[in-house]
PDB file of N, CA and C in Angstrom:
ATOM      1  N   UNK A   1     217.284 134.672 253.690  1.00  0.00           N
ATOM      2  CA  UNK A   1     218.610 135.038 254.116  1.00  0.00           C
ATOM      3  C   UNK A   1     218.768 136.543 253.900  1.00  0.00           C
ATOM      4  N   UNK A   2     219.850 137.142 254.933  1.00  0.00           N
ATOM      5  CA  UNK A   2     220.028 138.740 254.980  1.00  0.00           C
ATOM      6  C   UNK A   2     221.472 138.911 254.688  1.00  0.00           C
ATOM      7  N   UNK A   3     221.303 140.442 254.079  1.00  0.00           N
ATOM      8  CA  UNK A   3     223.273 140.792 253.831  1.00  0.00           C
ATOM      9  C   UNK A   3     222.806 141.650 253.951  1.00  0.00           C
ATOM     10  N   UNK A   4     224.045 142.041 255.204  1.00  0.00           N
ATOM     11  CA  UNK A   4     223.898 143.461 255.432  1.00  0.00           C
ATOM     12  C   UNK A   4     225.213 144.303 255.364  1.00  0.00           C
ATOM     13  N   UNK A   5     225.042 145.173 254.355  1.00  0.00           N
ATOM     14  CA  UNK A   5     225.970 146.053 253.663  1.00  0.00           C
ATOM     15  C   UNK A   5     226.142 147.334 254.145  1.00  0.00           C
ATOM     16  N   UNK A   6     227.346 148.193 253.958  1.00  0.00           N
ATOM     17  CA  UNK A   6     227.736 149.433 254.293  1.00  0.00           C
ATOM     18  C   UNK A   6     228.744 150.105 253.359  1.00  0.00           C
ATOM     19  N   UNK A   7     229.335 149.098 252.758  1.00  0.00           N
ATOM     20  CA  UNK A   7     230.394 149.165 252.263  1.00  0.00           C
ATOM     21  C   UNK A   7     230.870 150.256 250.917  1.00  0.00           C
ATOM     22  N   UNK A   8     229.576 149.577 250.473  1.00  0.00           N
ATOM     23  CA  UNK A   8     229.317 150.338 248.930  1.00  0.00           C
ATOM     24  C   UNK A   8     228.268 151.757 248.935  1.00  0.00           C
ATOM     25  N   UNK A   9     228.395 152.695 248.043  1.00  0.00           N
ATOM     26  CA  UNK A   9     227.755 153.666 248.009  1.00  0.00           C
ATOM     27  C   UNK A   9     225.913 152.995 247.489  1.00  0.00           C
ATOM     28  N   UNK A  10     225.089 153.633 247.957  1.00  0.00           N
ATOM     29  CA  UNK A  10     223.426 153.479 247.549  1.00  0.00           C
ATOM     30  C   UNK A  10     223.164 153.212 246.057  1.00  0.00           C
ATOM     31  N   UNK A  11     223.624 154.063 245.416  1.00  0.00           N
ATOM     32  CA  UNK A  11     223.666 153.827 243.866  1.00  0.00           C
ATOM     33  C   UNK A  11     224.513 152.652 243.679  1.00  0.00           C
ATOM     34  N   UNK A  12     225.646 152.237 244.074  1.00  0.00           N
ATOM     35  CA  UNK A  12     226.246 151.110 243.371  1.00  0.00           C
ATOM     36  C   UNK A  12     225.504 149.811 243.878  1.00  0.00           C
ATOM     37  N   UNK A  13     225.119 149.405 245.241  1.00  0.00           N
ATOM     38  CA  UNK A  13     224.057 148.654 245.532  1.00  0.00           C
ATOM     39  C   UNK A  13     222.957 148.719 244.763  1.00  0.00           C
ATOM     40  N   UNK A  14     222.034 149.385 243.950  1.00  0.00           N
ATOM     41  CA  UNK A  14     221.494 149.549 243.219  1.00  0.00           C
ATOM     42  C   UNK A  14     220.960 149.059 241.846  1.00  0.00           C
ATOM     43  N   UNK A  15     222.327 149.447 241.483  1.00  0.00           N
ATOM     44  CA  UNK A  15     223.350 148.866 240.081  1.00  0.00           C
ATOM     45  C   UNK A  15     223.205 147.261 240.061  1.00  0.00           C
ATOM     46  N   UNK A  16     223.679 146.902 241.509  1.00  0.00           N
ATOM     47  CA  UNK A  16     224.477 145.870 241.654  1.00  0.00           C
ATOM     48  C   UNK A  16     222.493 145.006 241.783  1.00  0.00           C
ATOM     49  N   UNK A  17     221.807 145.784 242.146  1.00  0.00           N
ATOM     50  CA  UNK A  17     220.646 145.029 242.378  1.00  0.00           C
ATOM     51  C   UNK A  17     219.523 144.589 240.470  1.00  0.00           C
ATOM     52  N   UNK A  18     220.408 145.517 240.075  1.00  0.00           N
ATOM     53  CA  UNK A  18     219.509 145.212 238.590  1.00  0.00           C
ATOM     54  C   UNK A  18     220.235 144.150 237.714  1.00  0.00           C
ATOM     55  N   UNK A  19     221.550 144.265 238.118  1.00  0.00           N
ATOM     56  CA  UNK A  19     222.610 143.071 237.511  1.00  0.00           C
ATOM     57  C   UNK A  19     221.842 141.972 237.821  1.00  0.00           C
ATOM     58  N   UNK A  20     221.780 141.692 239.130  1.00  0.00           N
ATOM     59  CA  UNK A  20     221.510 140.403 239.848  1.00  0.00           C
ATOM     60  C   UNK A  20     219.874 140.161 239.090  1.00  0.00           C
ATOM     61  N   UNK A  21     219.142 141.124 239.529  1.00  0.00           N
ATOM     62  CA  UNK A  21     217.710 141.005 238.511  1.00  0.00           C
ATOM     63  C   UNK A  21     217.640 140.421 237.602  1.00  0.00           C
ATOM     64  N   UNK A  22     218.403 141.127 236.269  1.00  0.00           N
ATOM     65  CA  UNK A  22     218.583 140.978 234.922  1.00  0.00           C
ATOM     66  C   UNK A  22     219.341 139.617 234.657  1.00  0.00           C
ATOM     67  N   UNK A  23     220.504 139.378 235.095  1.00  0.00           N
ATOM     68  CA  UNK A  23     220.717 137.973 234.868  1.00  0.00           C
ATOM     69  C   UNK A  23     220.715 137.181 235.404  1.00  0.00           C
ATOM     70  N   UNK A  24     219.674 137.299 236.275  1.00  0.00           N
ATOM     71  CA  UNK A  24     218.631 135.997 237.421  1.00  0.00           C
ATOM     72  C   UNK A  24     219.917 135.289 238.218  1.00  0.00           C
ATOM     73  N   UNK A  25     221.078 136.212 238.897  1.00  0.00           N
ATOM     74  CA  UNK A  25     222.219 135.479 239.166  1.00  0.00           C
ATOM     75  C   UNK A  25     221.724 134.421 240.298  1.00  0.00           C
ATOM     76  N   UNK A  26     222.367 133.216 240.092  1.00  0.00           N
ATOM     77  CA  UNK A  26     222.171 132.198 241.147  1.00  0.00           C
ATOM     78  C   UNK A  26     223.385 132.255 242.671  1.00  0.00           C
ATOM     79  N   UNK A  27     222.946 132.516 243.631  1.00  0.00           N
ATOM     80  CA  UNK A  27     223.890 132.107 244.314  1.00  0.00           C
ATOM     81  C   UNK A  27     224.509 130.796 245.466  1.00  0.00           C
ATOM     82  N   UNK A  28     225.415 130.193 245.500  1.00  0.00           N
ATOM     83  CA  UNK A  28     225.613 128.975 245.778  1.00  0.00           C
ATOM     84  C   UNK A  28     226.187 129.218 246.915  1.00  0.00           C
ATOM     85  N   UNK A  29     225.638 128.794 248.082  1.00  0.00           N
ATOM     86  CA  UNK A  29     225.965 129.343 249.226  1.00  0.00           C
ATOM     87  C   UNK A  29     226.083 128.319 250.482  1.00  0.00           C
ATOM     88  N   UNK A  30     227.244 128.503 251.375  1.00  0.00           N
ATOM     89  CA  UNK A  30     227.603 128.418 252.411  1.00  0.00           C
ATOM     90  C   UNK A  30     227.782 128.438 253.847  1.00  0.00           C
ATOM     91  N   UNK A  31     227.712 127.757 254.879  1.00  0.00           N
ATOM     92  CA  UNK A  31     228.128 128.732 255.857  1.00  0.00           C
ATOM     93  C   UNK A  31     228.750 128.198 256.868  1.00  0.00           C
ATOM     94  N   UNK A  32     229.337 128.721 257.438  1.00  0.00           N
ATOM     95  CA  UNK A  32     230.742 128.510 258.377  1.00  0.00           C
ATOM     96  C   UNK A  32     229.326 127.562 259.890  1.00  0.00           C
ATOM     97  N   UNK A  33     229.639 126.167 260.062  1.00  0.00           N
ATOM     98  CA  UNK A  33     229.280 126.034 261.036  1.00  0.00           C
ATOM     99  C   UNK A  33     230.319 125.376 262.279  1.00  0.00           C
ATOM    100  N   UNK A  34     230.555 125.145 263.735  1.00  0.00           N
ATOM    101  CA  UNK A  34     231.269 124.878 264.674  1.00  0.00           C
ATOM    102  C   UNK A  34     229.832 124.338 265.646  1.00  0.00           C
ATOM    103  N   UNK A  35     230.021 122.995 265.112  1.00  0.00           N
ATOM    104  CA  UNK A  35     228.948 121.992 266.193  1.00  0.00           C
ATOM    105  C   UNK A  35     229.563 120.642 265.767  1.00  0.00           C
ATOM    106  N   UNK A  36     229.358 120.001 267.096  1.00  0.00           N
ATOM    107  CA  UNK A  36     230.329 118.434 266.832  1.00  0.00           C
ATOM    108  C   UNK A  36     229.069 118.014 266.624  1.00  0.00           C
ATOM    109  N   UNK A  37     227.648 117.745 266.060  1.00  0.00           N
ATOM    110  CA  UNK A  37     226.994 116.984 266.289  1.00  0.00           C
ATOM    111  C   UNK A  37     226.949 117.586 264.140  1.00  0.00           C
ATOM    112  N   UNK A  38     227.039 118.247 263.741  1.00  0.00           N
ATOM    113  CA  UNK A  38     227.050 118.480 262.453  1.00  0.00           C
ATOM    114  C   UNK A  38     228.477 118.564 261.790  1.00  0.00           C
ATOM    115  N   UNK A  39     229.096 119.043 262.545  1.00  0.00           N
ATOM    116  CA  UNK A  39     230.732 118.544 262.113  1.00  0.00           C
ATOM    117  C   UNK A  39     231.119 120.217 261.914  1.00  0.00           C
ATOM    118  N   UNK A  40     232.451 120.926 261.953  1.00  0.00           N
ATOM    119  CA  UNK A  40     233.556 121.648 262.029  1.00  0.00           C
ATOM    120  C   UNK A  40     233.597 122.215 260.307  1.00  0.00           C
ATOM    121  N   UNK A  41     233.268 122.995 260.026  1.00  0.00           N
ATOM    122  CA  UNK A  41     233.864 123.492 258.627  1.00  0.00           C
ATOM    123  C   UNK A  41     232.668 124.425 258.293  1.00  0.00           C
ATOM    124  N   UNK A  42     232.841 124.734 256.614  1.00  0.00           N
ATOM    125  CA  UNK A  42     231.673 124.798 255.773  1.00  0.00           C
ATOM    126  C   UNK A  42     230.761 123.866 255.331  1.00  0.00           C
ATOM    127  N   UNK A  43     229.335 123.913 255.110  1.00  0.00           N
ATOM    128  CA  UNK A  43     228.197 123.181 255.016  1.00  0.00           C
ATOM    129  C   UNK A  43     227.675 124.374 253.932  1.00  0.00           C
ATOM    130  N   UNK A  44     227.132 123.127 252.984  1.00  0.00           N
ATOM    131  CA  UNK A  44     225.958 123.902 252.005  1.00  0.00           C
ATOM    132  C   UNK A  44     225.045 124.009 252.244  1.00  0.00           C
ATOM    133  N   UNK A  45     224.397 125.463 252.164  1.00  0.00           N
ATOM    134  CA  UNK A  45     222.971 125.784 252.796  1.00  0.00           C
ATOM    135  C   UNK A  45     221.963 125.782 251.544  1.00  0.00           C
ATOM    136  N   UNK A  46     222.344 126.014 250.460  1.00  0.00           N
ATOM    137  CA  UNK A  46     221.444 126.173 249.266  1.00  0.00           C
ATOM    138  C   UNK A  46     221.717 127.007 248.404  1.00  0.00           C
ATOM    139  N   UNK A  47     221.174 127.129 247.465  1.00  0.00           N
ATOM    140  CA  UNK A  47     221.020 128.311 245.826  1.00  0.00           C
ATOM    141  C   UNK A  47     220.039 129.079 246.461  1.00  0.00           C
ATOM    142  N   UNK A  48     220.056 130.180 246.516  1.00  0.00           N
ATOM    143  CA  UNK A  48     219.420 131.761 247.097  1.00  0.00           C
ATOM    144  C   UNK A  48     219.566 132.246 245.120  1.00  0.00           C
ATOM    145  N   UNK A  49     218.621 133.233 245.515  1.00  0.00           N
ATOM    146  CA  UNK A  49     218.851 134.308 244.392  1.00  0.00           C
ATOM    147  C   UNK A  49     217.910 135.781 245.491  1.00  0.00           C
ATOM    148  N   UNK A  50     218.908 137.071 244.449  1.00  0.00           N
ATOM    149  CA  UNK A  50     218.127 138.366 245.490  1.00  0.00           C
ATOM    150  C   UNK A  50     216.705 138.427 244.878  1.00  0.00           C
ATOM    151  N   UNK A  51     216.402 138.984 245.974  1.00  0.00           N
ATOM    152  CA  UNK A  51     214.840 139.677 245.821  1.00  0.00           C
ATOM    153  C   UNK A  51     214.884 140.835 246.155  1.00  0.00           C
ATOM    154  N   UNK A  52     215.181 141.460 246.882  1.00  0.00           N
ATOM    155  CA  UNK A  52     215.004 142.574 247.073  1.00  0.00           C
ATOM    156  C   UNK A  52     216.274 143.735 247.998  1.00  0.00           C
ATOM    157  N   UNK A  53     215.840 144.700 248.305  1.00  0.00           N
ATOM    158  CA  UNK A  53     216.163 145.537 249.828  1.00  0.00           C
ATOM    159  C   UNK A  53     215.169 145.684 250.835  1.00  0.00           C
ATOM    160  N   UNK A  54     215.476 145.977 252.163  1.00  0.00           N
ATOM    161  CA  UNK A  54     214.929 146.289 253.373  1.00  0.00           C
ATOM    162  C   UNK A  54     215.033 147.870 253.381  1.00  0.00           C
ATOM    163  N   UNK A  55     214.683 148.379 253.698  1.00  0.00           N
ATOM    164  CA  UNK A  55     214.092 150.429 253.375  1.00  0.00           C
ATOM    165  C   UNK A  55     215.123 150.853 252.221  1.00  0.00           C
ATOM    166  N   UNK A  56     214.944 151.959 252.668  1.00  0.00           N
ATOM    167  CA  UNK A  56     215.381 152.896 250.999  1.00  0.00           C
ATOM    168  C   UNK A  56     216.949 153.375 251.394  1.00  0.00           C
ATOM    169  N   UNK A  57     217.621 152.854 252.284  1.00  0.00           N
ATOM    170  CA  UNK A  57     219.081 152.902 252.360  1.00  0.00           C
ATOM    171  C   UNK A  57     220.021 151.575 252.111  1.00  0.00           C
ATOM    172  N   UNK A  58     219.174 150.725 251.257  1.00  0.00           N
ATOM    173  CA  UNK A  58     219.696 149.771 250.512  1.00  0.00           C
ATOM    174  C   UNK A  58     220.318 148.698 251.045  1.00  0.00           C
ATOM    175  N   UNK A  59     220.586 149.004 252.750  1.00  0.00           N
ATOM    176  CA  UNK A  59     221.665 148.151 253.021  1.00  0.00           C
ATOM    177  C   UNK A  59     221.404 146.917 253.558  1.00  0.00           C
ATOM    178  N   UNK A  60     220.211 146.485 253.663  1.00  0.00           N
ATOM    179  CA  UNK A  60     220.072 145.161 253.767  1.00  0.00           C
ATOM    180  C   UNK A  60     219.655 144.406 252.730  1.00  0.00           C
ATOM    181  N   UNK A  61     220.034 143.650 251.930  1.00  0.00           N
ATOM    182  CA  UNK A  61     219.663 142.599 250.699  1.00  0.00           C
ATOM    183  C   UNK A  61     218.861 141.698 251.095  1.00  0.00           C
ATOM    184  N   UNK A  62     218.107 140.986 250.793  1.00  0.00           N
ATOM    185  CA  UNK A  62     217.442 139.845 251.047  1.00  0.00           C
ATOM    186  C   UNK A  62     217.392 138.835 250.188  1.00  0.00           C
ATOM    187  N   UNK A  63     217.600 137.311 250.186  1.00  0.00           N
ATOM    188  CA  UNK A  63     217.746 136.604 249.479  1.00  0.00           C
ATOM    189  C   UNK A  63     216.277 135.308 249.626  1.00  0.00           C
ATOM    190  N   UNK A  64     216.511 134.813 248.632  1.00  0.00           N
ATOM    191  CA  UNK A  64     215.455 133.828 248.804  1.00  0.00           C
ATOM    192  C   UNK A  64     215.587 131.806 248.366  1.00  0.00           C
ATOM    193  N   UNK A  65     215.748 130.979 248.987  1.00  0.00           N
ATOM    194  CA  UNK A  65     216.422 130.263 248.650  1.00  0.00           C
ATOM    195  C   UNK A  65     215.371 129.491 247.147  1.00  0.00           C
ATOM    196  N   UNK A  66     215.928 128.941 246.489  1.00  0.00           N
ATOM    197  CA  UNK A  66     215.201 128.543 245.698  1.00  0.00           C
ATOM    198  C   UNK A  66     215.615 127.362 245.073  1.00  0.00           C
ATOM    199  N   UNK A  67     216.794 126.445 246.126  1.00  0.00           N
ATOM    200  CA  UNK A  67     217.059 124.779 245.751  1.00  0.00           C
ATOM    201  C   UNK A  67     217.705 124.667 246.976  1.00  0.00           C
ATOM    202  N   UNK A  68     217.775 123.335 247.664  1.00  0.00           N
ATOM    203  CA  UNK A  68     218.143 122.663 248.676  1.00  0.00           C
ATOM    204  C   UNK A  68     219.425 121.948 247.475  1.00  0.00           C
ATOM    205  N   UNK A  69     219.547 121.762 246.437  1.00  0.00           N
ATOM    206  CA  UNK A  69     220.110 120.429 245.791  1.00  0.00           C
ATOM    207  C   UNK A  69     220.933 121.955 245.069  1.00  0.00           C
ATOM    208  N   UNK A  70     221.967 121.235 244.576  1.00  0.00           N
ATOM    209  CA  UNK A  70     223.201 121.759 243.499  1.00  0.00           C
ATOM    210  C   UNK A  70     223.497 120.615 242.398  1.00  0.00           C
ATOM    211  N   UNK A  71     222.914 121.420 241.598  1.00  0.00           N
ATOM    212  CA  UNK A  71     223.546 120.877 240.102  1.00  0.00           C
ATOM    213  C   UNK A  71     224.703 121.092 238.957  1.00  0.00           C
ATOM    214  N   UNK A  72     225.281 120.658 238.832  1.00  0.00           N
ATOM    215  CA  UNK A  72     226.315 121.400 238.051  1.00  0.00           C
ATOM    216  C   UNK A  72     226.107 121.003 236.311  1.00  0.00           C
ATOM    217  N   UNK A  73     225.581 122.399 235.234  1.00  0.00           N
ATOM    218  CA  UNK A  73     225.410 122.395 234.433  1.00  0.00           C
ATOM    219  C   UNK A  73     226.725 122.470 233.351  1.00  0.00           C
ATOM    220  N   UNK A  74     226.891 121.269 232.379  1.00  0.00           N
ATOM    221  CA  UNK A  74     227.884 122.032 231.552  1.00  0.00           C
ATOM    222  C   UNK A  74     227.300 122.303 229.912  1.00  0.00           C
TER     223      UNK A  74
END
C-alpha cells in the first residue's frame, strides 16, 4: 500500500518515519468501497505497518501488510 503526502514539511515526515520505526506502529486499516457485489461502506483491508519512502522527497510512504486477521489485545 501507498500514501502519498505533501502536506507536511521533509523533516517532519522523517520524524514521523522513525516514530513509526521505533514503536513498530501497527496500522488497522480500511477502505471506502462502492460495489453491490461486495456491499456499500468501509471494508477491512488489513494491519500494514511502514517500511519505507519512495525517493528522497519523502512523499510517498509505503506500507506493508502484515495480517489479513485483527486481534484485539487487552
Amino acid at each position: 500500500m501507498h500514501q502519498f503526502t505533501v502536506t507536511s514539511t521533509v523533516n517532519k515526515r522523517k520524524n514521523q518515519r522513525e516514530k513509526y520505526c521505533q514503536n513498530k506502529i501497527h496500522f488497522v486499516t480500511f477502505g471506502k468501497i462502492n460495489d453491490m457485489k461486495k456491499g456499500i461502506g468501509y471494508h477491512f483491508l488489513g494491519i500494514f505497518i511502514f517500511v519505507g519512502f519512495i525517493g528522497d522527497d519523502c512523499q510517498t510512504m509505503i506500507y506493508q501488510k502484515v495480517s489479513e486477521h485483527y486481534q484485539l489485545v487487552s
